[in-house]
C-alpha atoms as a PDB file:
ATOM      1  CA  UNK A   1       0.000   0.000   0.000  1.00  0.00           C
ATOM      2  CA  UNK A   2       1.060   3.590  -1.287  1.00  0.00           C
ATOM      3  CA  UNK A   3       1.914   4.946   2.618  1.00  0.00           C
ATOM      4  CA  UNK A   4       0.044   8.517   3.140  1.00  0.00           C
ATOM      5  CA  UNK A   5       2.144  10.322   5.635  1.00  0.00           C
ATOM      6  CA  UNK A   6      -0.558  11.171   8.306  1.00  0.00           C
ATOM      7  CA  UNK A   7      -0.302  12.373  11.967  1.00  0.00           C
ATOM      8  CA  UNK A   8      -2.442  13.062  14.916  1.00  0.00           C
ATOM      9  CA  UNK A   9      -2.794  16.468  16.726  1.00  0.00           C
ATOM     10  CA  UNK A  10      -0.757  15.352  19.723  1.00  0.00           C
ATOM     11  CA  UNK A  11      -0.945  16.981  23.596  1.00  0.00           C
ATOM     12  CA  UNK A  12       1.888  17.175  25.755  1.00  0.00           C
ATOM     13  CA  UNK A  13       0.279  13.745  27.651  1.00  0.00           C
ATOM     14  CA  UNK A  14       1.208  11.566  24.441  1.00  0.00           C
ATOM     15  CA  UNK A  15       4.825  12.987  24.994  1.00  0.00           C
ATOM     16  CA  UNK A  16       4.742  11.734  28.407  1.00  0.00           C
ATOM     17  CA  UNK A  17       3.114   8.242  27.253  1.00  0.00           C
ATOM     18  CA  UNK A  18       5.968   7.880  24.720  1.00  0.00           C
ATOM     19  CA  UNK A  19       8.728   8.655  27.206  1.00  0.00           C
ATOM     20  CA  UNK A  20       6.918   6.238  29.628  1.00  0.00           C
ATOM     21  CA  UNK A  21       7.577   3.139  26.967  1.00  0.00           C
ATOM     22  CA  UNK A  22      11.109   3.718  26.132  1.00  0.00           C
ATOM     23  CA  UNK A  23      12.831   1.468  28.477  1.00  0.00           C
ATOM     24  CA  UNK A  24      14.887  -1.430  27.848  1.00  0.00           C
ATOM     25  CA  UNK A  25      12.693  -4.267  26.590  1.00  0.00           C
ATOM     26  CA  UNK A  26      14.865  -7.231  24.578  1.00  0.00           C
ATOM     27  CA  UNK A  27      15.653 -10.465  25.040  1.00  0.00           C
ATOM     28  CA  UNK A  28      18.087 -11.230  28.294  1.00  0.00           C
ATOM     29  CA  UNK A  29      18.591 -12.675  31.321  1.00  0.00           C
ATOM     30  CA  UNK A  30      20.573 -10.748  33.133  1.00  0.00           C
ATOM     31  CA  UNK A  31      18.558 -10.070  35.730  1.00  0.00           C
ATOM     32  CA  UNK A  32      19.517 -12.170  39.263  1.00  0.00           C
ATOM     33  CA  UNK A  33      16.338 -14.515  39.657  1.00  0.00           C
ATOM     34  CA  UNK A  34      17.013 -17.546  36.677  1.00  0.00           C
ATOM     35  CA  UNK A  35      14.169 -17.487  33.762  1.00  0.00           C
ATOM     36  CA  UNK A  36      11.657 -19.521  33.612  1.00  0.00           C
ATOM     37  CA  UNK A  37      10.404 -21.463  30.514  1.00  0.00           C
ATOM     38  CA  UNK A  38       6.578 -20.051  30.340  1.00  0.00           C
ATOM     39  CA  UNK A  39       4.578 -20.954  27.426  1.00  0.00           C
ATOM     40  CA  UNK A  40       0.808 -20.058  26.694  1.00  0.00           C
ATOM     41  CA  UNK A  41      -0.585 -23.134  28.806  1.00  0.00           C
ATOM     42  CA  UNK A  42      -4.742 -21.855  29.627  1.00  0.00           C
ATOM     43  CA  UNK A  43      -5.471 -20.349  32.762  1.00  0.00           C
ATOM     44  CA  UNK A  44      -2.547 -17.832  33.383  1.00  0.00           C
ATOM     45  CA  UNK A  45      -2.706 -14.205  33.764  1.00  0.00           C
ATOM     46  CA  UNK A  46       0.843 -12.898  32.151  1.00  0.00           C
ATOM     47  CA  UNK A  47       2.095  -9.195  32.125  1.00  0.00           C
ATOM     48  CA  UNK A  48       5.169  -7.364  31.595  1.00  0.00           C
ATOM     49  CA  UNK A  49       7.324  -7.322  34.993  1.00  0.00           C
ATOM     50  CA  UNK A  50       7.387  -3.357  35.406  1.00  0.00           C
ATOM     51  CA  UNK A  51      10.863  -3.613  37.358  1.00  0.00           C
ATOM     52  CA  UNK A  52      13.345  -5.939  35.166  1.00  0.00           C
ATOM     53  CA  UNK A  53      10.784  -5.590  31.697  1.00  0.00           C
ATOM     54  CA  UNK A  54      10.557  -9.380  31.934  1.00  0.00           C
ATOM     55  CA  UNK A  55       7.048 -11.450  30.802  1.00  0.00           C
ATOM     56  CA  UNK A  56       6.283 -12.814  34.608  1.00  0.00           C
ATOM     57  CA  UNK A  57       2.851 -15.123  34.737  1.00  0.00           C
ATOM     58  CA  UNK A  58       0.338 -16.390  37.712  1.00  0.00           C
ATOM     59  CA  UNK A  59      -2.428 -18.398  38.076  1.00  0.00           C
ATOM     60  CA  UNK A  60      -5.280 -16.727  37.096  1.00  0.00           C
ATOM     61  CA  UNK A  61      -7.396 -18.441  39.714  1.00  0.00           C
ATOM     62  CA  UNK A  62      -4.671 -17.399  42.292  1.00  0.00           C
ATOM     63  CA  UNK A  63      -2.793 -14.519  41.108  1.00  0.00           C
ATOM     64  CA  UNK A  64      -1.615 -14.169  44.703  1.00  0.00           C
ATOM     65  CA  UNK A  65       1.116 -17.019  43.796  1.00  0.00           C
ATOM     66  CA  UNK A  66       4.773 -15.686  43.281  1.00  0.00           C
ATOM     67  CA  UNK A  67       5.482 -15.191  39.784  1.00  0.00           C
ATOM     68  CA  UNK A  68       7.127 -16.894  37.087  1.00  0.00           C
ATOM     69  CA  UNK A  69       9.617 -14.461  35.070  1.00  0.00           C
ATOM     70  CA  UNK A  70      11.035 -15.710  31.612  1.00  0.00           C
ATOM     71  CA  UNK A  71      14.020 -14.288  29.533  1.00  0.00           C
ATOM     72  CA  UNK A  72      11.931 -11.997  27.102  1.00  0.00           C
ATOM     73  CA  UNK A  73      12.108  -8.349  27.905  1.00  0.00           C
ATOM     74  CA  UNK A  74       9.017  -6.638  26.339  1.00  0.00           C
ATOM     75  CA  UNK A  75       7.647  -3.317  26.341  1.00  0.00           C
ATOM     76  CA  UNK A  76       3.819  -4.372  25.329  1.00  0.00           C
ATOM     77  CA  UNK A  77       3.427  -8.215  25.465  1.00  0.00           C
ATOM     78  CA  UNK A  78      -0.103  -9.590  24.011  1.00  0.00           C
ATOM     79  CA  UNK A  79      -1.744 -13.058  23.468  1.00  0.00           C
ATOM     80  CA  UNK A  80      -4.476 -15.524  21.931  1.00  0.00           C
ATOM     81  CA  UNK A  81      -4.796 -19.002  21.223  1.00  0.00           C
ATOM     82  CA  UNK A  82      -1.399 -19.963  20.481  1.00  0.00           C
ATOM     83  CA  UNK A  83       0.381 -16.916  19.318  1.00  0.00           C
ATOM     84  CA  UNK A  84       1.785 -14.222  21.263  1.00  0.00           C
ATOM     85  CA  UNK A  85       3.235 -10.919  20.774  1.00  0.00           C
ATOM     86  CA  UNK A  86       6.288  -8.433  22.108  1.00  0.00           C
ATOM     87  CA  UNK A  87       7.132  -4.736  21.395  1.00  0.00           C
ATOM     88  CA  UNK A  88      10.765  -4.321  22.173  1.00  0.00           C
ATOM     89  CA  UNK A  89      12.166  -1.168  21.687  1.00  0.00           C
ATOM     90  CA  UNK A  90      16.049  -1.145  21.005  1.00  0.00           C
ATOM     91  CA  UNK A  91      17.877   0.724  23.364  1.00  0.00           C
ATOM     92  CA  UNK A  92      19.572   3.644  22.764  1.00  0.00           C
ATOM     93  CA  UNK A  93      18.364   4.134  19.282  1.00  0.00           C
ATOM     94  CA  UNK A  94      16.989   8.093  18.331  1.00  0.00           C
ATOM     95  CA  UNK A  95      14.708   7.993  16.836  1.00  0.00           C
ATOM     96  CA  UNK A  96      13.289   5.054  18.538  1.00  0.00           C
ATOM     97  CA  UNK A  97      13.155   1.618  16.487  1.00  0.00           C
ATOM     98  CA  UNK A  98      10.939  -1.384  17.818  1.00  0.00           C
ATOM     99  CA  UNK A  99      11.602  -4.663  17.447  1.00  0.00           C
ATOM    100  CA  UNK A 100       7.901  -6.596  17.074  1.00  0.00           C
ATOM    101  CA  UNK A 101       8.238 -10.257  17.725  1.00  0.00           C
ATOM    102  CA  UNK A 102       6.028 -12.829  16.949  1.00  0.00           C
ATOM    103  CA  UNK A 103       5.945 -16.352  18.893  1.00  0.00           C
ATOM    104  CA  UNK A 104       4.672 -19.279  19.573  1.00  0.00           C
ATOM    105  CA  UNK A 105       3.230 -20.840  22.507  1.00  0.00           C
ATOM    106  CA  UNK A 106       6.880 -21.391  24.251  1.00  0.00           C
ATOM    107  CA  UNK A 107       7.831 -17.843  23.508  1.00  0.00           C
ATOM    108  CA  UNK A 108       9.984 -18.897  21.045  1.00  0.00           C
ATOM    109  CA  UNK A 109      10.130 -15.878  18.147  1.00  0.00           C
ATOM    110  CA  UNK A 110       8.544 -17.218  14.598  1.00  0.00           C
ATOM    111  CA  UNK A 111       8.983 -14.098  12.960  1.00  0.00           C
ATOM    112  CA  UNK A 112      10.539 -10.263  13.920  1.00  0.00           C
ATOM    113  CA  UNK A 113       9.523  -7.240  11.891  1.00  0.00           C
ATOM    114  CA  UNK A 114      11.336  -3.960  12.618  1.00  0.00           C
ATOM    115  CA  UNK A 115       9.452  -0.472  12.566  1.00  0.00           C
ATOM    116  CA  UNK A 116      10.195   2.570  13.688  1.00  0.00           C
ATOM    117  CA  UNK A 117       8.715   4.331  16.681  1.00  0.00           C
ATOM    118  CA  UNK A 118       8.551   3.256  20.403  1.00  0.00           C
ATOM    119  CA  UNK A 119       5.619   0.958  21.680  1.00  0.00           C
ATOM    120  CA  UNK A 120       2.201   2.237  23.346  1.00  0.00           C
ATOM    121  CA  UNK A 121      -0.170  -0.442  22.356  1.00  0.00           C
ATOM    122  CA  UNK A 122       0.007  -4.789  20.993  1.00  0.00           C
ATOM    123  CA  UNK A 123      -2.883  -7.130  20.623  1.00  0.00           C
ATOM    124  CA  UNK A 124      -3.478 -10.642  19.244  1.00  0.00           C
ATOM    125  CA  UNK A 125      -6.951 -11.093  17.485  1.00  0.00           C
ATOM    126  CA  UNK A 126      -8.807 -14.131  19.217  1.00  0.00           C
ATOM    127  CA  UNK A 127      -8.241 -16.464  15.921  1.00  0.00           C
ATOM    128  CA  UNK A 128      -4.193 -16.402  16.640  1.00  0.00           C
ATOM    129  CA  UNK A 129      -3.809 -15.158  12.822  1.00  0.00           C
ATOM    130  CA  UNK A 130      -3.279 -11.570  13.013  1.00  0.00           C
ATOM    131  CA  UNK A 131      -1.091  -9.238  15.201  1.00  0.00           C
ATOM    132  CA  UNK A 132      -1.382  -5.494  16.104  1.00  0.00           C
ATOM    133  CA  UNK A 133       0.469  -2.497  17.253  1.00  0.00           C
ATOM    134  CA  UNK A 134       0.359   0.945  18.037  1.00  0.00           C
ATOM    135  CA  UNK A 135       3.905   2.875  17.847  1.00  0.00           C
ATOM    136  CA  UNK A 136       4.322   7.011  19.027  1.00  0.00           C
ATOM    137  CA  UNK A 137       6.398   8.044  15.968  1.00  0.00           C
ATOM    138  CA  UNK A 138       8.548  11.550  15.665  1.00  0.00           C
ATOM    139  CA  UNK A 139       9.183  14.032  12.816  1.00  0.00           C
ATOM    140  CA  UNK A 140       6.172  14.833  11.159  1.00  0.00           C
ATOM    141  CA  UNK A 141       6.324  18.243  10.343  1.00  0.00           C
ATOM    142  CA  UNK A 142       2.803  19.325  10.781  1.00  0.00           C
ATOM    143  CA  UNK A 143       1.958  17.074  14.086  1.00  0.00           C
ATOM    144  CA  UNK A 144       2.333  20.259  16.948  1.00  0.00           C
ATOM    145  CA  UNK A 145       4.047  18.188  19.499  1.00  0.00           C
ATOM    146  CA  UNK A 146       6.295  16.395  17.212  1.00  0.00           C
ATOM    147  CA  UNK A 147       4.497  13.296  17.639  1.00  0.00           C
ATOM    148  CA  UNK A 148       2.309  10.926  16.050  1.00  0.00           C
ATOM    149  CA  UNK A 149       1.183   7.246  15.792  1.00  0.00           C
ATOM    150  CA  UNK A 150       1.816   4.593  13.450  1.00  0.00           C
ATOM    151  CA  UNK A 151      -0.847   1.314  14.201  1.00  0.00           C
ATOM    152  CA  UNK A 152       0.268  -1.643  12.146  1.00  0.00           C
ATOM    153  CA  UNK A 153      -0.929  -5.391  11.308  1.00  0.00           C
ATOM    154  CA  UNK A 154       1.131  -8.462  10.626  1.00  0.00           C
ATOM    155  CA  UNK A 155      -0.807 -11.868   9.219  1.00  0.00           C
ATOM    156  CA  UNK A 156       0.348 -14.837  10.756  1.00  0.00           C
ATOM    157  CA  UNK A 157      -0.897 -17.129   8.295  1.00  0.00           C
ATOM    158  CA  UNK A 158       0.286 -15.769   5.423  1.00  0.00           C
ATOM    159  CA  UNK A 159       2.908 -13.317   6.124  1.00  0.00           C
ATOM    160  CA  UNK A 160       1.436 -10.223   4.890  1.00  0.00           C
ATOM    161  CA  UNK A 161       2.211  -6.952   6.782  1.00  0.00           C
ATOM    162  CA  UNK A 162       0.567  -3.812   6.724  1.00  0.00           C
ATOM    163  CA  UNK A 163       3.064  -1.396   8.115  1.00  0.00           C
ATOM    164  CA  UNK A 164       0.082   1.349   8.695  1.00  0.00           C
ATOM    165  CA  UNK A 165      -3.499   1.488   8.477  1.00  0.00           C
ATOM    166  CA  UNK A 166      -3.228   5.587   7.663  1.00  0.00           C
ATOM    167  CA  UNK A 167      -4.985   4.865   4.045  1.00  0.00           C
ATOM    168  CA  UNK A 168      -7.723   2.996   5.789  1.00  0.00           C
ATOM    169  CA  UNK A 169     -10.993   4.263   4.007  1.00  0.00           C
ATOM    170  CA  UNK A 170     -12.991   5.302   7.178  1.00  0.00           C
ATOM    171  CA  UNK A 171     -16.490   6.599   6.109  1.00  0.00           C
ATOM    172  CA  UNK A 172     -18.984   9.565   8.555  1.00  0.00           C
ATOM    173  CA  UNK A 173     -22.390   9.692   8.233  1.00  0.00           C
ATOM    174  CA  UNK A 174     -21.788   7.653   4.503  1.00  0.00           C
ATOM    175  CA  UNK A 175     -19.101  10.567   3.532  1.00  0.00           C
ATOM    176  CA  UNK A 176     -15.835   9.463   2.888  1.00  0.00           C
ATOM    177  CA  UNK A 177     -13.480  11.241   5.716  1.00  0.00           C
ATOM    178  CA  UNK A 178     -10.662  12.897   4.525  1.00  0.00           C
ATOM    179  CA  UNK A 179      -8.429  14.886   7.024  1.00  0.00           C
ATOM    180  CA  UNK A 180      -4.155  15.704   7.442  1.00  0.00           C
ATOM    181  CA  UNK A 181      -3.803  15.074  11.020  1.00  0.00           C
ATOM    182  CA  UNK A 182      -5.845  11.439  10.676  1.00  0.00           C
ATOM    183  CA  UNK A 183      -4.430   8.246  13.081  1.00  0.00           C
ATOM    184  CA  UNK A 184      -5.296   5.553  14.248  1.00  0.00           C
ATOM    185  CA  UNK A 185      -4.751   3.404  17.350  1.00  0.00           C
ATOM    186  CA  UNK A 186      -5.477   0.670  19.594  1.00  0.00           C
ATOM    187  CA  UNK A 187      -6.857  -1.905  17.162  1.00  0.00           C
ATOM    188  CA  UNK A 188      -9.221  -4.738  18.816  1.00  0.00           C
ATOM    189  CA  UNK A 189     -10.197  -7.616  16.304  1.00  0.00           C
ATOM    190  CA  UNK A 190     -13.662  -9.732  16.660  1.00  0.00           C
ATOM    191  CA  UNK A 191     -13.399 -13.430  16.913  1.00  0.00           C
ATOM    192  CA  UNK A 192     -13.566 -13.773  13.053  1.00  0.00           C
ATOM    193  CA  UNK A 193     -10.173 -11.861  12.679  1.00  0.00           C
ATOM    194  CA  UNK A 194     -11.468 -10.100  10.295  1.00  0.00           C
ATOM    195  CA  UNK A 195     -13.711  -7.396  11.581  1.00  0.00           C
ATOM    196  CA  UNK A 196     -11.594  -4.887  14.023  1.00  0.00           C
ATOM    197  CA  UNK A 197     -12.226  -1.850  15.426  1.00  0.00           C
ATOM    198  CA  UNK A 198     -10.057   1.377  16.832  1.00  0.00           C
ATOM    199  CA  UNK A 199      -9.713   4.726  17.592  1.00  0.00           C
ATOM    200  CA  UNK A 200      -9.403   7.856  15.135  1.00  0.00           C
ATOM    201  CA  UNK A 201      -8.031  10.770  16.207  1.00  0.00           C
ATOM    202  CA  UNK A 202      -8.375  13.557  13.408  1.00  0.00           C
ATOM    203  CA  UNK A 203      -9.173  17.861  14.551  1.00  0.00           C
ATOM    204  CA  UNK A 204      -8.861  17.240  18.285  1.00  0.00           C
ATOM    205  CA  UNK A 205     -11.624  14.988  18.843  1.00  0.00           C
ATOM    206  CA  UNK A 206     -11.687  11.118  18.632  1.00  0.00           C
ATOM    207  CA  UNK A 207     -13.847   8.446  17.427  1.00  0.00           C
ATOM    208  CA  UNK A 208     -14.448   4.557  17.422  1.00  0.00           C
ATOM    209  CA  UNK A 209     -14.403   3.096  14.018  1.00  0.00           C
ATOM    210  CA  UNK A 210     -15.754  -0.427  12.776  1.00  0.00           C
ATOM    211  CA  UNK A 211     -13.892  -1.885   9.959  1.00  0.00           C
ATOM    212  CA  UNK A 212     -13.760  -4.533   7.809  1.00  0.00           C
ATOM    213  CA  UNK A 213     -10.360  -5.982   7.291  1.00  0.00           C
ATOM    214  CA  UNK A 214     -10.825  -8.302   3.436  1.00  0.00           C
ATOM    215  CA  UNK A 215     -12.986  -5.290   2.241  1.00  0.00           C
ATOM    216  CA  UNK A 216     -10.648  -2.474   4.014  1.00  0.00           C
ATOM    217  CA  UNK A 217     -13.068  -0.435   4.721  1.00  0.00           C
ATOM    218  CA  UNK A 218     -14.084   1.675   7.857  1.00  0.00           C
ATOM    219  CA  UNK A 219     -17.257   3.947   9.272  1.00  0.00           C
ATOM    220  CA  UNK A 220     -17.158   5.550  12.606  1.00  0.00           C
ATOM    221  CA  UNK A 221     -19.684   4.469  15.188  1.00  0.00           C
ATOM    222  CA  UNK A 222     -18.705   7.774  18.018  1.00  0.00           C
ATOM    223  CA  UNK A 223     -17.220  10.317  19.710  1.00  0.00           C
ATOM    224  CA  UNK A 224     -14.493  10.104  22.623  1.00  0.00           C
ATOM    225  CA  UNK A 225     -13.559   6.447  21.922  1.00  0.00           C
ATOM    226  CA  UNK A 226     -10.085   5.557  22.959  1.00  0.00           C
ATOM    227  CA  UNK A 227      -7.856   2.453  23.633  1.00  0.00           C
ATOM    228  CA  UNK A 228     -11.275   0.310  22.018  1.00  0.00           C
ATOM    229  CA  UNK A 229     -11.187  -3.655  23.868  1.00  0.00           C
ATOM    230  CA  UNK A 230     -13.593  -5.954  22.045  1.00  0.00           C
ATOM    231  CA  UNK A 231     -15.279  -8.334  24.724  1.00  0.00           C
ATOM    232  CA  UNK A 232     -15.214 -12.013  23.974  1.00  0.00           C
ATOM    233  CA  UNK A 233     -18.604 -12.563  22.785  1.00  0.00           C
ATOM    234  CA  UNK A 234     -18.280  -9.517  20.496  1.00  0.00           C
ATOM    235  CA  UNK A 235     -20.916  -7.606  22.192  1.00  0.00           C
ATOM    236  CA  UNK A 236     -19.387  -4.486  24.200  1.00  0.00           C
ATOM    237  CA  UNK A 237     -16.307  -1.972  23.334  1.00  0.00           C
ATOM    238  CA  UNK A 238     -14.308  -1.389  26.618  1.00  0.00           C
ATOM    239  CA  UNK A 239     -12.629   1.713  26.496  1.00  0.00           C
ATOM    240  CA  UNK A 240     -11.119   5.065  28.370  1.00  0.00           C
ATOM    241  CA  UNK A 241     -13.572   8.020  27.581  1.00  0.00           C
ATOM    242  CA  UNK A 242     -12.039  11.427  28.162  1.00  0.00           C
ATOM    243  CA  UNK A 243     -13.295  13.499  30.647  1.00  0.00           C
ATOM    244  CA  UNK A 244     -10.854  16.221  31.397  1.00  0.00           C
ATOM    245  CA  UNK A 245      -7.378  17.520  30.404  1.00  0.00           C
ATOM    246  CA  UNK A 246      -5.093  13.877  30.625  1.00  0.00           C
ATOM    247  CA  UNK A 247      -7.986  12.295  32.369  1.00  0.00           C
ATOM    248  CA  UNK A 248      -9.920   9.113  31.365  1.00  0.00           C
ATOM    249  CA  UNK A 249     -12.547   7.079  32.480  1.00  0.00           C
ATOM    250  CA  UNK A 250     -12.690   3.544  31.969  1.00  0.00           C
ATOM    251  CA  UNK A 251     -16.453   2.640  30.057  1.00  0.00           C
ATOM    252  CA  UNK A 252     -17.828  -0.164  28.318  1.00  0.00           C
ATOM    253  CA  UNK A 253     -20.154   0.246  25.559  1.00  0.00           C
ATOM    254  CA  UNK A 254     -22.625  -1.632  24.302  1.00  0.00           C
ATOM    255  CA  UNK A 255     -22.273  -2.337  20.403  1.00  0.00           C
ATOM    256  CA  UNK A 256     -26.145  -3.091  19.905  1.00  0.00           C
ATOM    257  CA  UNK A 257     -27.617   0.276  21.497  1.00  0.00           C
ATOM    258  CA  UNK A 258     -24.302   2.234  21.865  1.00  0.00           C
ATOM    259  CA  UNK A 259     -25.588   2.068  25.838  1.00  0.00           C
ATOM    260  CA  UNK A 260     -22.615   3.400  27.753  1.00  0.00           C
ATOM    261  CA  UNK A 261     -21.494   2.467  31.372  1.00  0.00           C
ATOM    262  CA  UNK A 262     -18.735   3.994  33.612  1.00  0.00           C
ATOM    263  CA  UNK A 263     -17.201   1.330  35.387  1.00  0.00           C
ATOM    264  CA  UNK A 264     -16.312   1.545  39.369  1.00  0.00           C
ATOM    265  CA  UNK A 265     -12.337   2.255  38.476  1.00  0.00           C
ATOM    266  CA  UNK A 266     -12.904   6.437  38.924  1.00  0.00           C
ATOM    267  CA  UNK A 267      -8.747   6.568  38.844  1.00  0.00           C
ATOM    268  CA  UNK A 268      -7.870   8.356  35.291  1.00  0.00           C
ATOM    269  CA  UNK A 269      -6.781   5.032  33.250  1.00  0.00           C
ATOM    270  CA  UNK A 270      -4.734   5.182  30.099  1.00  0.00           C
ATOM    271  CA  UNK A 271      -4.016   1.804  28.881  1.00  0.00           C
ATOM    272  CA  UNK A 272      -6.603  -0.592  26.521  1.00  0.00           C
ATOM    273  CA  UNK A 273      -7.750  -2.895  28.859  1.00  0.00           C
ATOM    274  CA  UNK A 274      -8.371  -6.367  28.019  1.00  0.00           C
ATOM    275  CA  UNK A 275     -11.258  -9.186  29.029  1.00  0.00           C
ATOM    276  CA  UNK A 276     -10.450 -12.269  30.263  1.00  0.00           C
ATOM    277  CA  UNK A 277     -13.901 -13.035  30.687  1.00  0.00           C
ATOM    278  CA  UNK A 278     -17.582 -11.765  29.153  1.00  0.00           C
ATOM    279  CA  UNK A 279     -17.887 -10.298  33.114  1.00  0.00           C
ATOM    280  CA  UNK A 280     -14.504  -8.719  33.937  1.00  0.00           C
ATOM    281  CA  UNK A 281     -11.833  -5.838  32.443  1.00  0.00           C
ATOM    282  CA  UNK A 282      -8.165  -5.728  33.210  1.00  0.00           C
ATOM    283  CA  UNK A 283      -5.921  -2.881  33.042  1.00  0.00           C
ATOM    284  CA  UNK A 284      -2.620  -1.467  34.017  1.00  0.00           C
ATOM    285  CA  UNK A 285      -2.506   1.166  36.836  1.00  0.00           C
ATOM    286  CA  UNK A 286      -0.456   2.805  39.176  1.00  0.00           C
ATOM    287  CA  UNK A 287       2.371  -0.187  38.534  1.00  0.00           C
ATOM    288  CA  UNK A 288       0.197  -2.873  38.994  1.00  0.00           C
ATOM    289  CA  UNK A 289      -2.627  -4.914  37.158  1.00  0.00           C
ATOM    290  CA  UNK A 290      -6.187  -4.210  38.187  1.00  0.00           C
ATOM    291  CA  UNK A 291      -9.712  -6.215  37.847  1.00  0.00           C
ATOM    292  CA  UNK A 292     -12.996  -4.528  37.799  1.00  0.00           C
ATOM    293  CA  UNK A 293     -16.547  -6.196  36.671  1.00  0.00           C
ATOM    294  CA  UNK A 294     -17.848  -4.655  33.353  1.00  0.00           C
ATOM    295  CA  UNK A 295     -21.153  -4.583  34.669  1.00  0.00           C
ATOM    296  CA  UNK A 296     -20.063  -1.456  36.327  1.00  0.00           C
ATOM    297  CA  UNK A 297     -20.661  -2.677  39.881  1.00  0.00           C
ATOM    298  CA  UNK A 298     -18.131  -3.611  42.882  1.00  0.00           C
ATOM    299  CA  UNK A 299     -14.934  -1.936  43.099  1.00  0.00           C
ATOM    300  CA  UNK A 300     -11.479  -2.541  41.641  1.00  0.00           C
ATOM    301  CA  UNK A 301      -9.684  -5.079  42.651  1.00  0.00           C
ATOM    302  CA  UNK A 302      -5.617  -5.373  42.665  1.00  0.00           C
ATOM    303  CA  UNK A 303      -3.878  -8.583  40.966  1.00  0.00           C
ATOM    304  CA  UNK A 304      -0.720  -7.912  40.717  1.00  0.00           C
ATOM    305  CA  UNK A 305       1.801  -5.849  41.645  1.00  0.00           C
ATOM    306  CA  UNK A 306       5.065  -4.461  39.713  1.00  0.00           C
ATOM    307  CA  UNK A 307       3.261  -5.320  36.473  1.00  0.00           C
ATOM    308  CA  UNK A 308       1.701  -3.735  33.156  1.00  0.00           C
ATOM    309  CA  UNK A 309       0.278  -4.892  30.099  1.00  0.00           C
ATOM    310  CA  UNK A 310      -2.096  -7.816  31.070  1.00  0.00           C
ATOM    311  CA  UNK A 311      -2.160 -10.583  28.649  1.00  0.00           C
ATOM    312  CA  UNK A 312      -4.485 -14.020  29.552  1.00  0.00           C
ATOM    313  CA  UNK A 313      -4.271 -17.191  28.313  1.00  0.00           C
ATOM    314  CA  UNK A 314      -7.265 -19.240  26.908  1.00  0.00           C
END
């Protein structure tokens, strides 16, 4: 694809967000406690270690349990079925280059693409066949902070990669949308792998788009849409909403009557939370992994600690 060079009207928060992710995140272990083998066995609640960058995993019926820390350094670290996926971003490298590994269910790396930019957001879709990513990217001229975002999509099946979805054909109202300053981020895929769905920044508002991935083809469903989270069944959108100046609240929305709830997490969350369930939504806070029902009732609940970037096993 012909690559449109696009950015999004940044703030001075997505500066923050990108400065956040640049850590070390490769392979290694050099760290004191020895790695251990993980793979994607069912039932386990992995995450990115926040203090050595490792993948750590628990039980996710007792995530109380002393984790488990392999070799692999990640900065984002996502999974489904048997296919998992790591953001590394080399170190020391300006502007920022990211090393996006594919692997298998030992963690073993199948395939690496390298992109530049420094890692905000990685998902698997449920079918195991396609990868995601979100990457803050510098130098385009006419983004005012300097920074913008590049979301790409690697096939596992066949290899294809589609280094950004910036030509995307995203349709308002039936009107084809045509704008600068469009992005995208924080693709979520449907169980088919082929319908997804993300967030569209364009003018200084957002929106949550539907697309079709064979047709390539988008239409935007609303506003103030960010970090989207498809739930298992396919039936609600988690997602932050913005409701003041670097402030989010964590929502779900309901695809069939666009019915929003505010779940009980009123902390400002920025991260795309994930489902590990049809009941409850993870998400990274405050160095640690949180649960909260998506109902909207109870109260948060802390899983781990020293951890970020929740993936679970099926």
């Amino acid at each position: 694809m012909k690559k449109l060079v696009l950015a999004l009207t940044g703030t001075a928060l997505l500066v923050a967000a990108a400065v956040t992710y640049t850590v070390n995140a490769r392979h290694g272990t050099a760290d004191a406690e020895p790695a251990a083998q993980l793979t994607l066995a069912p039932g386990r609640l992995l995450f990115r270690d926040t203090a050595t960058g490792r993948v750590g995993a628990v039980p996710l019926a007792d995530t109380s349990k002393k984790p488990q820390l392999s070799g692999l350094k990640c900065d984002r670290f996502a999974v489904a079925k048997q296919t998992a996926v790591c953001l590394a971003v080399r170190p020391g490298t300006l502007p920022a280059i990211t090393d996006v590994l594919v692997l298998d269910d030992h963690l073993a790396v199948r395939h690496t693409e390298t992109v530049p930019g420094t890692p905000s957001r990685a998902r698997v879709s449920p079918d195991g066949k396609r990868v995601s990513w979100t990457l803050f990217v510098t130098g385009d001229s006419y983004a005012q902070t300097g920074f913008s975002t590049r979301a790409g999509i690697y096939e596992t099946d066949t290899g294809q990669l589609v280094k950004t979805i910036e030509e995307l054909p995203v349709f308002v109202g039936g009107d084809r949308y045509f704008a600068a300053d469009v992005n995208y981020w924080g693709i979520t895929f449907a169980p088919d792998g082929n319908r997804f769905y993300a967030t569209l920044g364009s003018k200084g508002k957002t929106y949550l788009i539907e697309a079709d991935y064979a047709r390539y083809r988008g239409k935007t469903l609303r506003e103030n849409v960010e970090c989207p989270s498809l739930s298992p069944d396919g039936k609600r959108i988690a997602f932050k909403k913005k409701v003041g100046d670097g402030v989010w609240r964590l929502s779900v929305l309901d695809l069939a009557n666009m019915r929003e709830t505010e779940l009980a997490e009123t902390r400002s969350v920025d991260d795309q939370a994930l489902w590990p369930d049809d009941r409850t939504v993870l998400y990274g806070l405050d160095n640690a992994v949180w649960a909260v029902p998506a109902d909207g009732s109870g109260a948060p609940r802390k899983l781990v600690s020293d951890a970020a970037s929740p993936a679970v096993t099926g």
